[in-house]
C-alpha atoms as a PDB file:
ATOM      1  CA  UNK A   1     -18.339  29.823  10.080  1.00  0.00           C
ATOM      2  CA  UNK A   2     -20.263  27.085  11.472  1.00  0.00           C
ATOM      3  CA  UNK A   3     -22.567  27.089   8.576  1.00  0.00           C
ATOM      4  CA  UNK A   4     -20.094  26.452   6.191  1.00  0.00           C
ATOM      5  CA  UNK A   5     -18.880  22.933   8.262  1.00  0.00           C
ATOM      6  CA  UNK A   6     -22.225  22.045   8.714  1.00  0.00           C
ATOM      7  CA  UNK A   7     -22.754  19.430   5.367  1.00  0.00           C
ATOM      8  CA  UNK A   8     -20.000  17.748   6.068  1.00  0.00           C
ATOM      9  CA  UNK A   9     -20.438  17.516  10.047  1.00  0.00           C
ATOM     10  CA  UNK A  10     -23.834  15.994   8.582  1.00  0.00           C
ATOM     11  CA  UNK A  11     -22.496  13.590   6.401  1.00  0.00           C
ATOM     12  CA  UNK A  12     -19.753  12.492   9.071  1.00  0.00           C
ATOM     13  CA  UNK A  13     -22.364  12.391  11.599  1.00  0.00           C
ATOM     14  CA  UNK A  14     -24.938  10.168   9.033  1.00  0.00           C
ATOM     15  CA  UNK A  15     -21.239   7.644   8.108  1.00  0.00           C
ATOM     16  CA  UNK A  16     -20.774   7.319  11.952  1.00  0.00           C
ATOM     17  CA  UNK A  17     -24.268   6.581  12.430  1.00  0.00           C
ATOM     18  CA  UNK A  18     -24.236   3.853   9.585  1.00  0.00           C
ATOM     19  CA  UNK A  19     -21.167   2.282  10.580  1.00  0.00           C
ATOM     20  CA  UNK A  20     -21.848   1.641  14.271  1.00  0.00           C
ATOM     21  CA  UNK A  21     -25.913   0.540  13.565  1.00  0.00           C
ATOM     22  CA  UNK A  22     -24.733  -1.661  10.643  1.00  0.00           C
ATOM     23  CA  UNK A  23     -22.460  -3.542  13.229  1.00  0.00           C
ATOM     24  CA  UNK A  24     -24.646  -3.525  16.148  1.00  0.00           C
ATOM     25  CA  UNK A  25     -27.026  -5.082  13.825  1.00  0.00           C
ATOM     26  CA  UNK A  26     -24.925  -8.162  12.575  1.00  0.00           C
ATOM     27  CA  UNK A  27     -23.988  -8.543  15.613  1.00  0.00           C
ATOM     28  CA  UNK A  28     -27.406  -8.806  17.011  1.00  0.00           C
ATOM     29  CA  UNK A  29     -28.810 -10.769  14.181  1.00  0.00           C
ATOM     30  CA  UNK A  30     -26.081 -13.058  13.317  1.00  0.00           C
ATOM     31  CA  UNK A  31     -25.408 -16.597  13.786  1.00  0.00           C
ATOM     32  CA  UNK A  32     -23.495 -17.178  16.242  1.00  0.00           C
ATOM     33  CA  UNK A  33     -22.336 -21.068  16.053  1.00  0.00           C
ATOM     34  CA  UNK A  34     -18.972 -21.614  17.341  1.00  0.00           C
ATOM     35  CA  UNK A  35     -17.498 -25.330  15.855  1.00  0.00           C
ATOM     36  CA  UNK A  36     -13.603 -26.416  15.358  1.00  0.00           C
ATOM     37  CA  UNK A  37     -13.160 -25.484  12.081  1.00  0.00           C
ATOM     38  CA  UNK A  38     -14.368 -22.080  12.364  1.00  0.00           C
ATOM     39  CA  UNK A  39     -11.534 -21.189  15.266  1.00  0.00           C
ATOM     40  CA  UNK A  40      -8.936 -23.020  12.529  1.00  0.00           C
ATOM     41  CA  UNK A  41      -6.601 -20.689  10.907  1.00  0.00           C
ATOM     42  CA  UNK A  42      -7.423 -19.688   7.410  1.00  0.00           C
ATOM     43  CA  UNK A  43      -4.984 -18.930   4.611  1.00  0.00           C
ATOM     44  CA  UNK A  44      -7.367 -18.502   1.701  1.00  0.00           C
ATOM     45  CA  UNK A  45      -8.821 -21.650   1.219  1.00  0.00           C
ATOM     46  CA  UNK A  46      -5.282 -23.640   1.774  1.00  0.00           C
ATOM     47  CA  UNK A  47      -5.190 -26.196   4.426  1.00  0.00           C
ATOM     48  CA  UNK A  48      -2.694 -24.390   6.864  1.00  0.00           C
ATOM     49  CA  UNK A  49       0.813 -26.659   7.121  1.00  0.00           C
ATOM     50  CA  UNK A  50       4.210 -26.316   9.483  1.00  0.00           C
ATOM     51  CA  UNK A  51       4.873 -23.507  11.493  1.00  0.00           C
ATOM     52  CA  UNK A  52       3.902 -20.304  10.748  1.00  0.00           C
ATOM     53  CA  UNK A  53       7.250 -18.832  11.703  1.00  0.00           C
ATOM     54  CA  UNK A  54       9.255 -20.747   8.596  1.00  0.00           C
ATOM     55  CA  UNK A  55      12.326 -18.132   7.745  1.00  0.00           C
ATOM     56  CA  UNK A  56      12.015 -16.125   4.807  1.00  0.00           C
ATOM     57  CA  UNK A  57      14.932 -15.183   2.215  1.00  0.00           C
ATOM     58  CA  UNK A  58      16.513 -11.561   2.942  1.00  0.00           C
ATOM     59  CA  UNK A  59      15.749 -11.441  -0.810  1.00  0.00           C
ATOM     60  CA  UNK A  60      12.795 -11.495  -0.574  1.00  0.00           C
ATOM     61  CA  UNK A  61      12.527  -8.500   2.212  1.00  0.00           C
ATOM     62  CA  UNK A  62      15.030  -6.562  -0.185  1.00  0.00           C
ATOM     63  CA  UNK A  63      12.917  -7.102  -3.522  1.00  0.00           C
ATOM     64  CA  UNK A  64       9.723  -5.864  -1.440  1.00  0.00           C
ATOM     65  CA  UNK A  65      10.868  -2.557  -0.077  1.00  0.00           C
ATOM     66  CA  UNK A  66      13.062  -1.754  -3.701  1.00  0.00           C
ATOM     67  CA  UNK A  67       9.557  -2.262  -5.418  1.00  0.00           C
ATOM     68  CA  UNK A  68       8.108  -0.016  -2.892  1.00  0.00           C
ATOM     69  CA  UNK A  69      10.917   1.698  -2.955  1.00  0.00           C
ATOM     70  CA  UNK A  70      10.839   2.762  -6.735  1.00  0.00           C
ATOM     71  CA  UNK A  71       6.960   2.545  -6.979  1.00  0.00           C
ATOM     72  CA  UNK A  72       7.153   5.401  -4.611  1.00  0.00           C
ATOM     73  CA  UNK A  73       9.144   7.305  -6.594  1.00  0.00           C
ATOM     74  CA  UNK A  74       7.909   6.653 -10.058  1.00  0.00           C
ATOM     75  CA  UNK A  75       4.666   8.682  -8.853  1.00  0.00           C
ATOM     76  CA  UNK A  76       6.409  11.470  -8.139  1.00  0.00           C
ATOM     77  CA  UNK A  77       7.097  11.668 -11.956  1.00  0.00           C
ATOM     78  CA  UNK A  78       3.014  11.876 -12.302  1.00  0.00           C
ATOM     79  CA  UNK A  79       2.404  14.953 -11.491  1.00  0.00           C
ATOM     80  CA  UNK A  80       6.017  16.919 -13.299  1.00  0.00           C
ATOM     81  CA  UNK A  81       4.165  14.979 -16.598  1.00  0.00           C
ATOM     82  CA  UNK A  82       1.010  16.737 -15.891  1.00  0.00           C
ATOM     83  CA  UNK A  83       2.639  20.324 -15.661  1.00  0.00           C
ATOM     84  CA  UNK A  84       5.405  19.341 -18.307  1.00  0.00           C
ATOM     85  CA  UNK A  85       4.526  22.330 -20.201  1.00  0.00           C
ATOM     86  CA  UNK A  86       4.466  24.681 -18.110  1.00  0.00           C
ATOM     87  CA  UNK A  87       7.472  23.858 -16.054  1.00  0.00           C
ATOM     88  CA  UNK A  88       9.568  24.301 -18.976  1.00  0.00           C
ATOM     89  CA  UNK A  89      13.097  23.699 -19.429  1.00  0.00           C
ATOM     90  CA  UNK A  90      14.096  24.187 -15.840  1.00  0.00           C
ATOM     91  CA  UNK A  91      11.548  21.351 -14.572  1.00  0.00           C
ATOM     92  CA  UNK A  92      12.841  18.894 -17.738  1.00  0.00           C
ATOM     93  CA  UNK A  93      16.518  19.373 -15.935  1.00  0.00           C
ATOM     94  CA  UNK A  94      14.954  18.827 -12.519  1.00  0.00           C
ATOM     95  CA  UNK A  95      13.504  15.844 -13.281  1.00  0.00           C
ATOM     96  CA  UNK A  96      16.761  14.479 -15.211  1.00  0.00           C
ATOM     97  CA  UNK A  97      18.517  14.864 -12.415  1.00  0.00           C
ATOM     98  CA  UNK A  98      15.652  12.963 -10.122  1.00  0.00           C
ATOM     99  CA  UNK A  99      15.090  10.311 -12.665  1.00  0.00           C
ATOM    100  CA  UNK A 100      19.683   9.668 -12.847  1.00  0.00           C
ATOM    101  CA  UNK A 101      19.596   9.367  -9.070  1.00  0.00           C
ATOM    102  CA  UNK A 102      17.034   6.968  -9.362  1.00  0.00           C
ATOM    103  CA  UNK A 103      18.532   4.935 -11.869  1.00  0.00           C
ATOM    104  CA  UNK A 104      22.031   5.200 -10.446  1.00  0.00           C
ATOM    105  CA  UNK A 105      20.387   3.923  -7.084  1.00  0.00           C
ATOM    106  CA  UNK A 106      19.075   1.163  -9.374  1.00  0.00           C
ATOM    107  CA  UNK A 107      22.550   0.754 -10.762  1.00  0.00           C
ATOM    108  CA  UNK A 108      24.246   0.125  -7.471  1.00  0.00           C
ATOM    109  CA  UNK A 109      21.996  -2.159  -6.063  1.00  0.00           C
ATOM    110  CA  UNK A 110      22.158  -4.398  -8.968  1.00  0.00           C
ATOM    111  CA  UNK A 111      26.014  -3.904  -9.286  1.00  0.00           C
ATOM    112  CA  UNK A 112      26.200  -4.879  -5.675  1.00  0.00           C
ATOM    113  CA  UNK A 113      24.247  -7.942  -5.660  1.00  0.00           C
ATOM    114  CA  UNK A 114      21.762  -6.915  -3.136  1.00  0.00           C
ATOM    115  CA  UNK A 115      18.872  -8.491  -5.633  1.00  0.00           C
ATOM    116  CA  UNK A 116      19.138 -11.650  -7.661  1.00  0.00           C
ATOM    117  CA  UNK A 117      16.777 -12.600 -10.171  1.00  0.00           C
ATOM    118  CA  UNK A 118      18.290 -16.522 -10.538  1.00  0.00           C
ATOM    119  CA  UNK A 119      16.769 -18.806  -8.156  1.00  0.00           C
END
């Protein structure tokens, strides 16, 4: 049984062994010059400005986790249109009925206001 485990305990073993000499060496050969701007926060090239704790819209929160939300569920669709044919007509129904609760989640959300798209 052992045999069997053994490429792969290799290869984990040979990663492991990569990972940890491939930091020990930066960390060993690296520059190591400490200045003011390199302990300054970075925001991707932008000169940082204000607090960093500036409120955000609830929109904004609710629009994030419904895209996540739906993305989620949109690749569960994926794999029903890669066995389509073979599902038949009970897995068409099946995923009718998935893809109308989706929608009719989508429905009351937007009939509810909980999303705006108007600034």
């Amino acid at each position: 049984m052992f045999t069997v485990y053994f490429p792969l305990l290799m290869l984990l073993g040979a990663v492991l062994l990569f990972v940890v000499a491939t930091m020990a060496l930066t960390h060993l050969v690296g520059p190591k010059r400490a200045s003011v701007h390199k302990h300054e926060a970075f925001e991707c090239g932008i000169p940082s400005q204000g607090d960093a704790r500036t409120p955000f819209s609830v929109q904004y929160f609710v629009i994030a986790i419904l895209f996540v939300l739906f993305d989620v569920e949109i690749i569960f669709l994926y794999p029903w249109a890669m066995e389509f044919r073979s599902l038949g007509w009970t897995g068409f129904f099946e995923v009718a009925l998935f893809t109308s609760v989706v929608c009719l989640g989508f429905f009351y959300i937007y009939r509810h206001r909980l999303f705006s798209f108007k600034k």
